[in-house]
C-alpha atoms as a PDB file:
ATOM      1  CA  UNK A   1      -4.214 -25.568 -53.036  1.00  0.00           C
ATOM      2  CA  UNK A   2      -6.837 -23.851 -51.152  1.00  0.00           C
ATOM      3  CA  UNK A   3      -9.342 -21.850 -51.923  1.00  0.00           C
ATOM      4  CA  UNK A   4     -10.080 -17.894 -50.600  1.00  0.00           C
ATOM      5  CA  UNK A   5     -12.244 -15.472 -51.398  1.00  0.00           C
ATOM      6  CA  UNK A   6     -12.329 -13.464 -54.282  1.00  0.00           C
ATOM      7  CA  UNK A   7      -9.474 -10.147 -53.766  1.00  0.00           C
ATOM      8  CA  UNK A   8      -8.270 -11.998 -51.070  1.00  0.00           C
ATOM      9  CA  UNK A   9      -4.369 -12.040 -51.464  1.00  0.00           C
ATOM     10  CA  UNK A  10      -2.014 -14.606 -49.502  1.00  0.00           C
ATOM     11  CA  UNK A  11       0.973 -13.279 -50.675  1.00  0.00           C
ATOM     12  CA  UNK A  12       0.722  -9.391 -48.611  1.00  0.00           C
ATOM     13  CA  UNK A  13       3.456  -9.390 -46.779  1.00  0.00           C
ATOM     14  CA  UNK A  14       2.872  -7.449 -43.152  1.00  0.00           C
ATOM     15  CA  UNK A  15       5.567  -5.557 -41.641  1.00  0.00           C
ATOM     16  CA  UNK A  16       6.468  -6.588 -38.243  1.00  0.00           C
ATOM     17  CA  UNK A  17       4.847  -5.404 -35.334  1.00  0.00           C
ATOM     18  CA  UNK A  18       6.946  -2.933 -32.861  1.00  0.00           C
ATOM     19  CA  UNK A  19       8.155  -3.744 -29.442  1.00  0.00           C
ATOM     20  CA  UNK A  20       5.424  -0.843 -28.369  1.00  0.00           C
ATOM     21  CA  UNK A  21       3.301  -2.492 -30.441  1.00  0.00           C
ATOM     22  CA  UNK A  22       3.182  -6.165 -29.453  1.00  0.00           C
ATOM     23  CA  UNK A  23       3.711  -4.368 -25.802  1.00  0.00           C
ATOM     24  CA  UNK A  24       0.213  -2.922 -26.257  1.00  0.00           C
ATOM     25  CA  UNK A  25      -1.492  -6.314 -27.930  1.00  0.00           C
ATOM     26  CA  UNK A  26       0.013  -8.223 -24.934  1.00  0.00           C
ATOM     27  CA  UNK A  27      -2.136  -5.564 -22.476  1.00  0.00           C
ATOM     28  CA  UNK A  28      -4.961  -5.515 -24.287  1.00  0.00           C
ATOM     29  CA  UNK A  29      -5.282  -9.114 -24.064  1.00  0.00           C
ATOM     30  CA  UNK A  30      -4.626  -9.136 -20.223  1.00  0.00           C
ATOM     31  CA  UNK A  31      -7.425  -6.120 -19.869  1.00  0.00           C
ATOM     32  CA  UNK A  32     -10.074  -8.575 -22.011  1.00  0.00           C
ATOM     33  CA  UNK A  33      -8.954 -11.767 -19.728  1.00  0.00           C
ATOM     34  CA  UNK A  34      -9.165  -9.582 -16.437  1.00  0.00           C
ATOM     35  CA  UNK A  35     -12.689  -8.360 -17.373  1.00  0.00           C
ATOM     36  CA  UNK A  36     -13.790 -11.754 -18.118  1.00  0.00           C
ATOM     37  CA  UNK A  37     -12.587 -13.385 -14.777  1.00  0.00           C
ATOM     38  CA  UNK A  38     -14.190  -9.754 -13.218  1.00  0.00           C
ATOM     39  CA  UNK A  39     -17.207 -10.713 -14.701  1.00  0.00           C
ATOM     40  CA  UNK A  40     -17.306 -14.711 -13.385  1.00  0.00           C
ATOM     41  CA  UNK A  41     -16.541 -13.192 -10.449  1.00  0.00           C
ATOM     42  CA  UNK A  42     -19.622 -10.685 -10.202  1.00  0.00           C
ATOM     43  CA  UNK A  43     -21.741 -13.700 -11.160  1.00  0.00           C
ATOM     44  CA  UNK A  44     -20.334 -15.904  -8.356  1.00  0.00           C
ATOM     45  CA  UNK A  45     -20.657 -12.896  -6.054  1.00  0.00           C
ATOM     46  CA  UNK A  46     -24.451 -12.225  -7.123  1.00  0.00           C
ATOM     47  CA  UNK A  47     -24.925 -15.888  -5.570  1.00  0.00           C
ATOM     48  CA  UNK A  48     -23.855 -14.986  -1.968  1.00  0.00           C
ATOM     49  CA  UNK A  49     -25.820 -11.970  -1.159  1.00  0.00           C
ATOM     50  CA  UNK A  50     -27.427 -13.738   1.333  1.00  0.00           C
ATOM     51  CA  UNK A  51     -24.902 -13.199   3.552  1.00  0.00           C
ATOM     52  CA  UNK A  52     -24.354  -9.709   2.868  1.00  0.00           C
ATOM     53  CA  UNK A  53     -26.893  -8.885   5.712  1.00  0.00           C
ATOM     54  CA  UNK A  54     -24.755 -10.395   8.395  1.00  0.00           C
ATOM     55  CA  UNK A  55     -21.681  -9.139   7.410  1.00  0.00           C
ATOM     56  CA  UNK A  56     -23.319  -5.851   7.363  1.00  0.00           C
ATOM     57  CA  UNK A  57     -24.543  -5.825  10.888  1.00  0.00           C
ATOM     58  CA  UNK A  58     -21.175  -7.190  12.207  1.00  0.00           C
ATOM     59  CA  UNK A  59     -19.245  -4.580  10.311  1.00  0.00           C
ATOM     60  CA  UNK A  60     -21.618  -1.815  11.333  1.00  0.00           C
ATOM     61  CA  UNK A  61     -21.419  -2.967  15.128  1.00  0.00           C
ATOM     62  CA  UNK A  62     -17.811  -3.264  14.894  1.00  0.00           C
ATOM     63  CA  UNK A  63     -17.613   0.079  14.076  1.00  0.00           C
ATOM     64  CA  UNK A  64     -19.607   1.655  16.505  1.00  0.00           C
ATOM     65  CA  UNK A  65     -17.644   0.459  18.998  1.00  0.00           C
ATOM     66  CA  UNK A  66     -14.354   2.230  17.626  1.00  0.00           C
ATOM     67  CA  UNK A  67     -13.341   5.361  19.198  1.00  0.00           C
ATOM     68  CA  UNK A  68     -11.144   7.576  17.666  1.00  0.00           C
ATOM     69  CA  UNK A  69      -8.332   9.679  19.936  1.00  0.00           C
ATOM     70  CA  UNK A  70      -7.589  12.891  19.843  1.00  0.00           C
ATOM     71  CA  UNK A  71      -3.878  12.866  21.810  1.00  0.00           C
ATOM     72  CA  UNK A  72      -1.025  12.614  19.383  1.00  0.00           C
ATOM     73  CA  UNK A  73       1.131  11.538  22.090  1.00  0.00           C
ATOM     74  CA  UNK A  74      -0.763   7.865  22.217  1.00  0.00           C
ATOM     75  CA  UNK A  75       0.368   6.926  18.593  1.00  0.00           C
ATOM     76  CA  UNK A  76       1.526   2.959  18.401  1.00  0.00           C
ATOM     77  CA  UNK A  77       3.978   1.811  15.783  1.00  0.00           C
ATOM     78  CA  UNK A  78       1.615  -0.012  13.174  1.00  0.00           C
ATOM     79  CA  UNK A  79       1.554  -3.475  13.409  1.00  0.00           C
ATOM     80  CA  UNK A  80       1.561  -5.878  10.689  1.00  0.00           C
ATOM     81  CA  UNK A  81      -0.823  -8.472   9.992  1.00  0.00           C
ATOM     82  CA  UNK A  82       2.085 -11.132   9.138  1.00  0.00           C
ATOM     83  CA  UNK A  83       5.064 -11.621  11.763  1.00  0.00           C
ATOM     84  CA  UNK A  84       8.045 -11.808  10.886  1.00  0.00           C
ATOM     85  CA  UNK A  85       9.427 -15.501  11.400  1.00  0.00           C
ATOM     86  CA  UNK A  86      12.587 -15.225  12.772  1.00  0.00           C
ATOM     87  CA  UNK A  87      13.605 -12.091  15.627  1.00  0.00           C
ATOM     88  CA  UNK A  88      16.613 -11.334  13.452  1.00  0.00           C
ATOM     89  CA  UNK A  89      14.244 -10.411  10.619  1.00  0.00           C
ATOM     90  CA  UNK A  90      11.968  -8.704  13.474  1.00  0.00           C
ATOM     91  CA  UNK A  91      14.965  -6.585  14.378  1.00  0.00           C
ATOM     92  CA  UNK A  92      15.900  -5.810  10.756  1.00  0.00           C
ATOM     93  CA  UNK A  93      12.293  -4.660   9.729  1.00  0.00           C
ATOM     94  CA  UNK A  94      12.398  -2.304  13.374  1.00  0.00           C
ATOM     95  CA  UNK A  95      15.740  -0.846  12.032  1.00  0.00           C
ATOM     96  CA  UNK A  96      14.391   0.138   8.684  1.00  0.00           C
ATOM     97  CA  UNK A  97      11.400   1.721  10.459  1.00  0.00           C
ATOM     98  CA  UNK A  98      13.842   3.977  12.726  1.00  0.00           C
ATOM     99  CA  UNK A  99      15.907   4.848   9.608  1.00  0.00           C
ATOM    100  CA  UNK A 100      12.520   5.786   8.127  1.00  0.00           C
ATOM    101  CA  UNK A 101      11.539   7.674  11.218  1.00  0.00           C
ATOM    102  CA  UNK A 102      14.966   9.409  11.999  1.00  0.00           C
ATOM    103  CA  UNK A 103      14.815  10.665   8.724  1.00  0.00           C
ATOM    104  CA  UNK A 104      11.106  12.413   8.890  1.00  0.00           C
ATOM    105  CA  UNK A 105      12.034  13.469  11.918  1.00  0.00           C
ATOM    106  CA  UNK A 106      15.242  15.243  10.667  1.00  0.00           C
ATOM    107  CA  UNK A 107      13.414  16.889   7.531  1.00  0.00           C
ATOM    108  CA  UNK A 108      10.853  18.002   9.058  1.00  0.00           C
ATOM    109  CA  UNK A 109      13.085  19.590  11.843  1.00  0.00           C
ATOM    110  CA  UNK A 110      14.966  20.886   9.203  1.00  0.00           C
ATOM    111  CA  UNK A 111      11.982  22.489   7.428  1.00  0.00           C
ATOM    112  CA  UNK A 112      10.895  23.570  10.643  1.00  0.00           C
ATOM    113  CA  UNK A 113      14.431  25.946  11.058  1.00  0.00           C
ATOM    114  CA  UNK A 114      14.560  27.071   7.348  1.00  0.00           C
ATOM    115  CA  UNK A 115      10.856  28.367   7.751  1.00  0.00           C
ATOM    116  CA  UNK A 116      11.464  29.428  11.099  1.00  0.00           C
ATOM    117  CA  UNK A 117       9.858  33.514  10.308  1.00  0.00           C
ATOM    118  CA  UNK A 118       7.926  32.946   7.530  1.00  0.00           C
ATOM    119  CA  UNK A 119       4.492  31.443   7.271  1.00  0.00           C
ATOM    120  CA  UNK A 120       4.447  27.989   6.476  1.00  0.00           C
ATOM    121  CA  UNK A 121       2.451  26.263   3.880  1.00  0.00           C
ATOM    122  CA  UNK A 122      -0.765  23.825   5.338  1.00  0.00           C
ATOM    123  CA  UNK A 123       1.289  20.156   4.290  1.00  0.00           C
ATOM    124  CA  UNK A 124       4.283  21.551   6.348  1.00  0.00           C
ATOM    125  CA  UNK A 125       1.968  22.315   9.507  1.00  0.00           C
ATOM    126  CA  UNK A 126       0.961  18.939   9.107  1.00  0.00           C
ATOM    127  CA  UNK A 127       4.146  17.761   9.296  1.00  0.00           C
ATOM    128  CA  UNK A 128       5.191  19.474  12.402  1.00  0.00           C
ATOM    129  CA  UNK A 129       1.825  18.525  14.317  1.00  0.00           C
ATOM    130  CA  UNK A 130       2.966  14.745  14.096  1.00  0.00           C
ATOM    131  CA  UNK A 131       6.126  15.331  14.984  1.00  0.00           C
ATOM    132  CA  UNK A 132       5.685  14.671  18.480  1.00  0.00           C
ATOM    133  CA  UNK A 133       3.631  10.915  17.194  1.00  0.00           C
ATOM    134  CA  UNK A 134       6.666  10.029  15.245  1.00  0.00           C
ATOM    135  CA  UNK A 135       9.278  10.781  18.414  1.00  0.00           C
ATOM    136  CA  UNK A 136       7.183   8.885  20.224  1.00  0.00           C
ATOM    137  CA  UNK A 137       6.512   5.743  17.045  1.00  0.00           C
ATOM    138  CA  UNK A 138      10.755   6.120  17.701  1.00  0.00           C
ATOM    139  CA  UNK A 139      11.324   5.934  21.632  1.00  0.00           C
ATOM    140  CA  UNK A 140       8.990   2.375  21.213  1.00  0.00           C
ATOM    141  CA  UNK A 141      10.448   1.496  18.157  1.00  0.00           C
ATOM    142  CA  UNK A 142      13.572   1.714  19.944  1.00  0.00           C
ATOM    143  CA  UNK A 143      12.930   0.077  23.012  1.00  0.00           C
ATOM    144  CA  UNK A 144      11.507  -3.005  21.285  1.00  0.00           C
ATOM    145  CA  UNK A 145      14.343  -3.458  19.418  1.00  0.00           C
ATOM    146  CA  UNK A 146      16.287  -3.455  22.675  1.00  0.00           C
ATOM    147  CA  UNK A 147      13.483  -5.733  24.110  1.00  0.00           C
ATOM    148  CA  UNK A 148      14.627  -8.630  21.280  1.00  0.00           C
ATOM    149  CA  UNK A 149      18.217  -7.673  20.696  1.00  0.00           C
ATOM    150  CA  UNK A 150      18.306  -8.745  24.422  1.00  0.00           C
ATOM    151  CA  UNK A 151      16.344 -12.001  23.536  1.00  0.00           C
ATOM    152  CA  UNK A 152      18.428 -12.622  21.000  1.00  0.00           C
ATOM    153  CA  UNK A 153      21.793 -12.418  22.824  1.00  0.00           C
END
């Protein structure tokens, strides 16, 4: 038999934990882990600030040569970083951005009617201003979509 401390007593019997319970134990555990990889990370990190200079000066340059445009009428559809493999996929991912665009479009238009005589609230101004950016984000949309349902054909 082994031997415990004196008051210690093997036989308590613990009720089991909750769902919410072991739910919280399980998170607490991942916050603990995440800190510690944060933490090798910061100390990796602290070993490469040499090139922080560099970077710096490339970033900085980089962004003084940005210009920013006032004319809402030159807005591009955005453009993502990862293309899509195959132009069916390309032509699915432009169809959920028109659905996405008809439908600001429409709200907003909406909006736009059921406020048409009373004064409308800053966020809904907003709205309307890029109105004329998202017809546009559309008309392009839609003509590249023509552009590869042609290719595709």
């Amino acid at each position: 038999m082994q031997e415990v401390p004196p008051g210690y007593d093997q036989v308590v019997e613990s009720k089991p934990k909750s769902k919410s319970a072991k739910r919280n134990e399980r998170k607490k555990e991942k916050r603990q882990q995440a800190a510690v990889d944060k933490d090798k990370n910061d100390d990796l990190s602290a070993d490469n600030t040499t090139d922080l200079p560099d970077t710096m000066e490339t970033v900085s340059s980089k962004m003084n040569g940005l210009s920013l445009s006032g004319n809402a009428s030159l807005v591009t559809p955005p453009t993502n970083s990862t293309e899509c493999p195959t132009p069916e996929d390309q032509v699915q991912d432009i169809d959920k951005k028109i659905r996405a665009l008809k439908k600001k479009i429409r709200l907003t238009e909406a909006q736009q009617q059921k406020n048409a005589g009373k004064d409308t609230k800053p966020d809904q101004l907003d709205k309307v201003t890029k109105l004329e950016g998202w017809r546009n984000e559309l008309k392009l949309l839609e003509d590249k979509k023509a552009e590869l349902g042609a290719s595709i054909s």
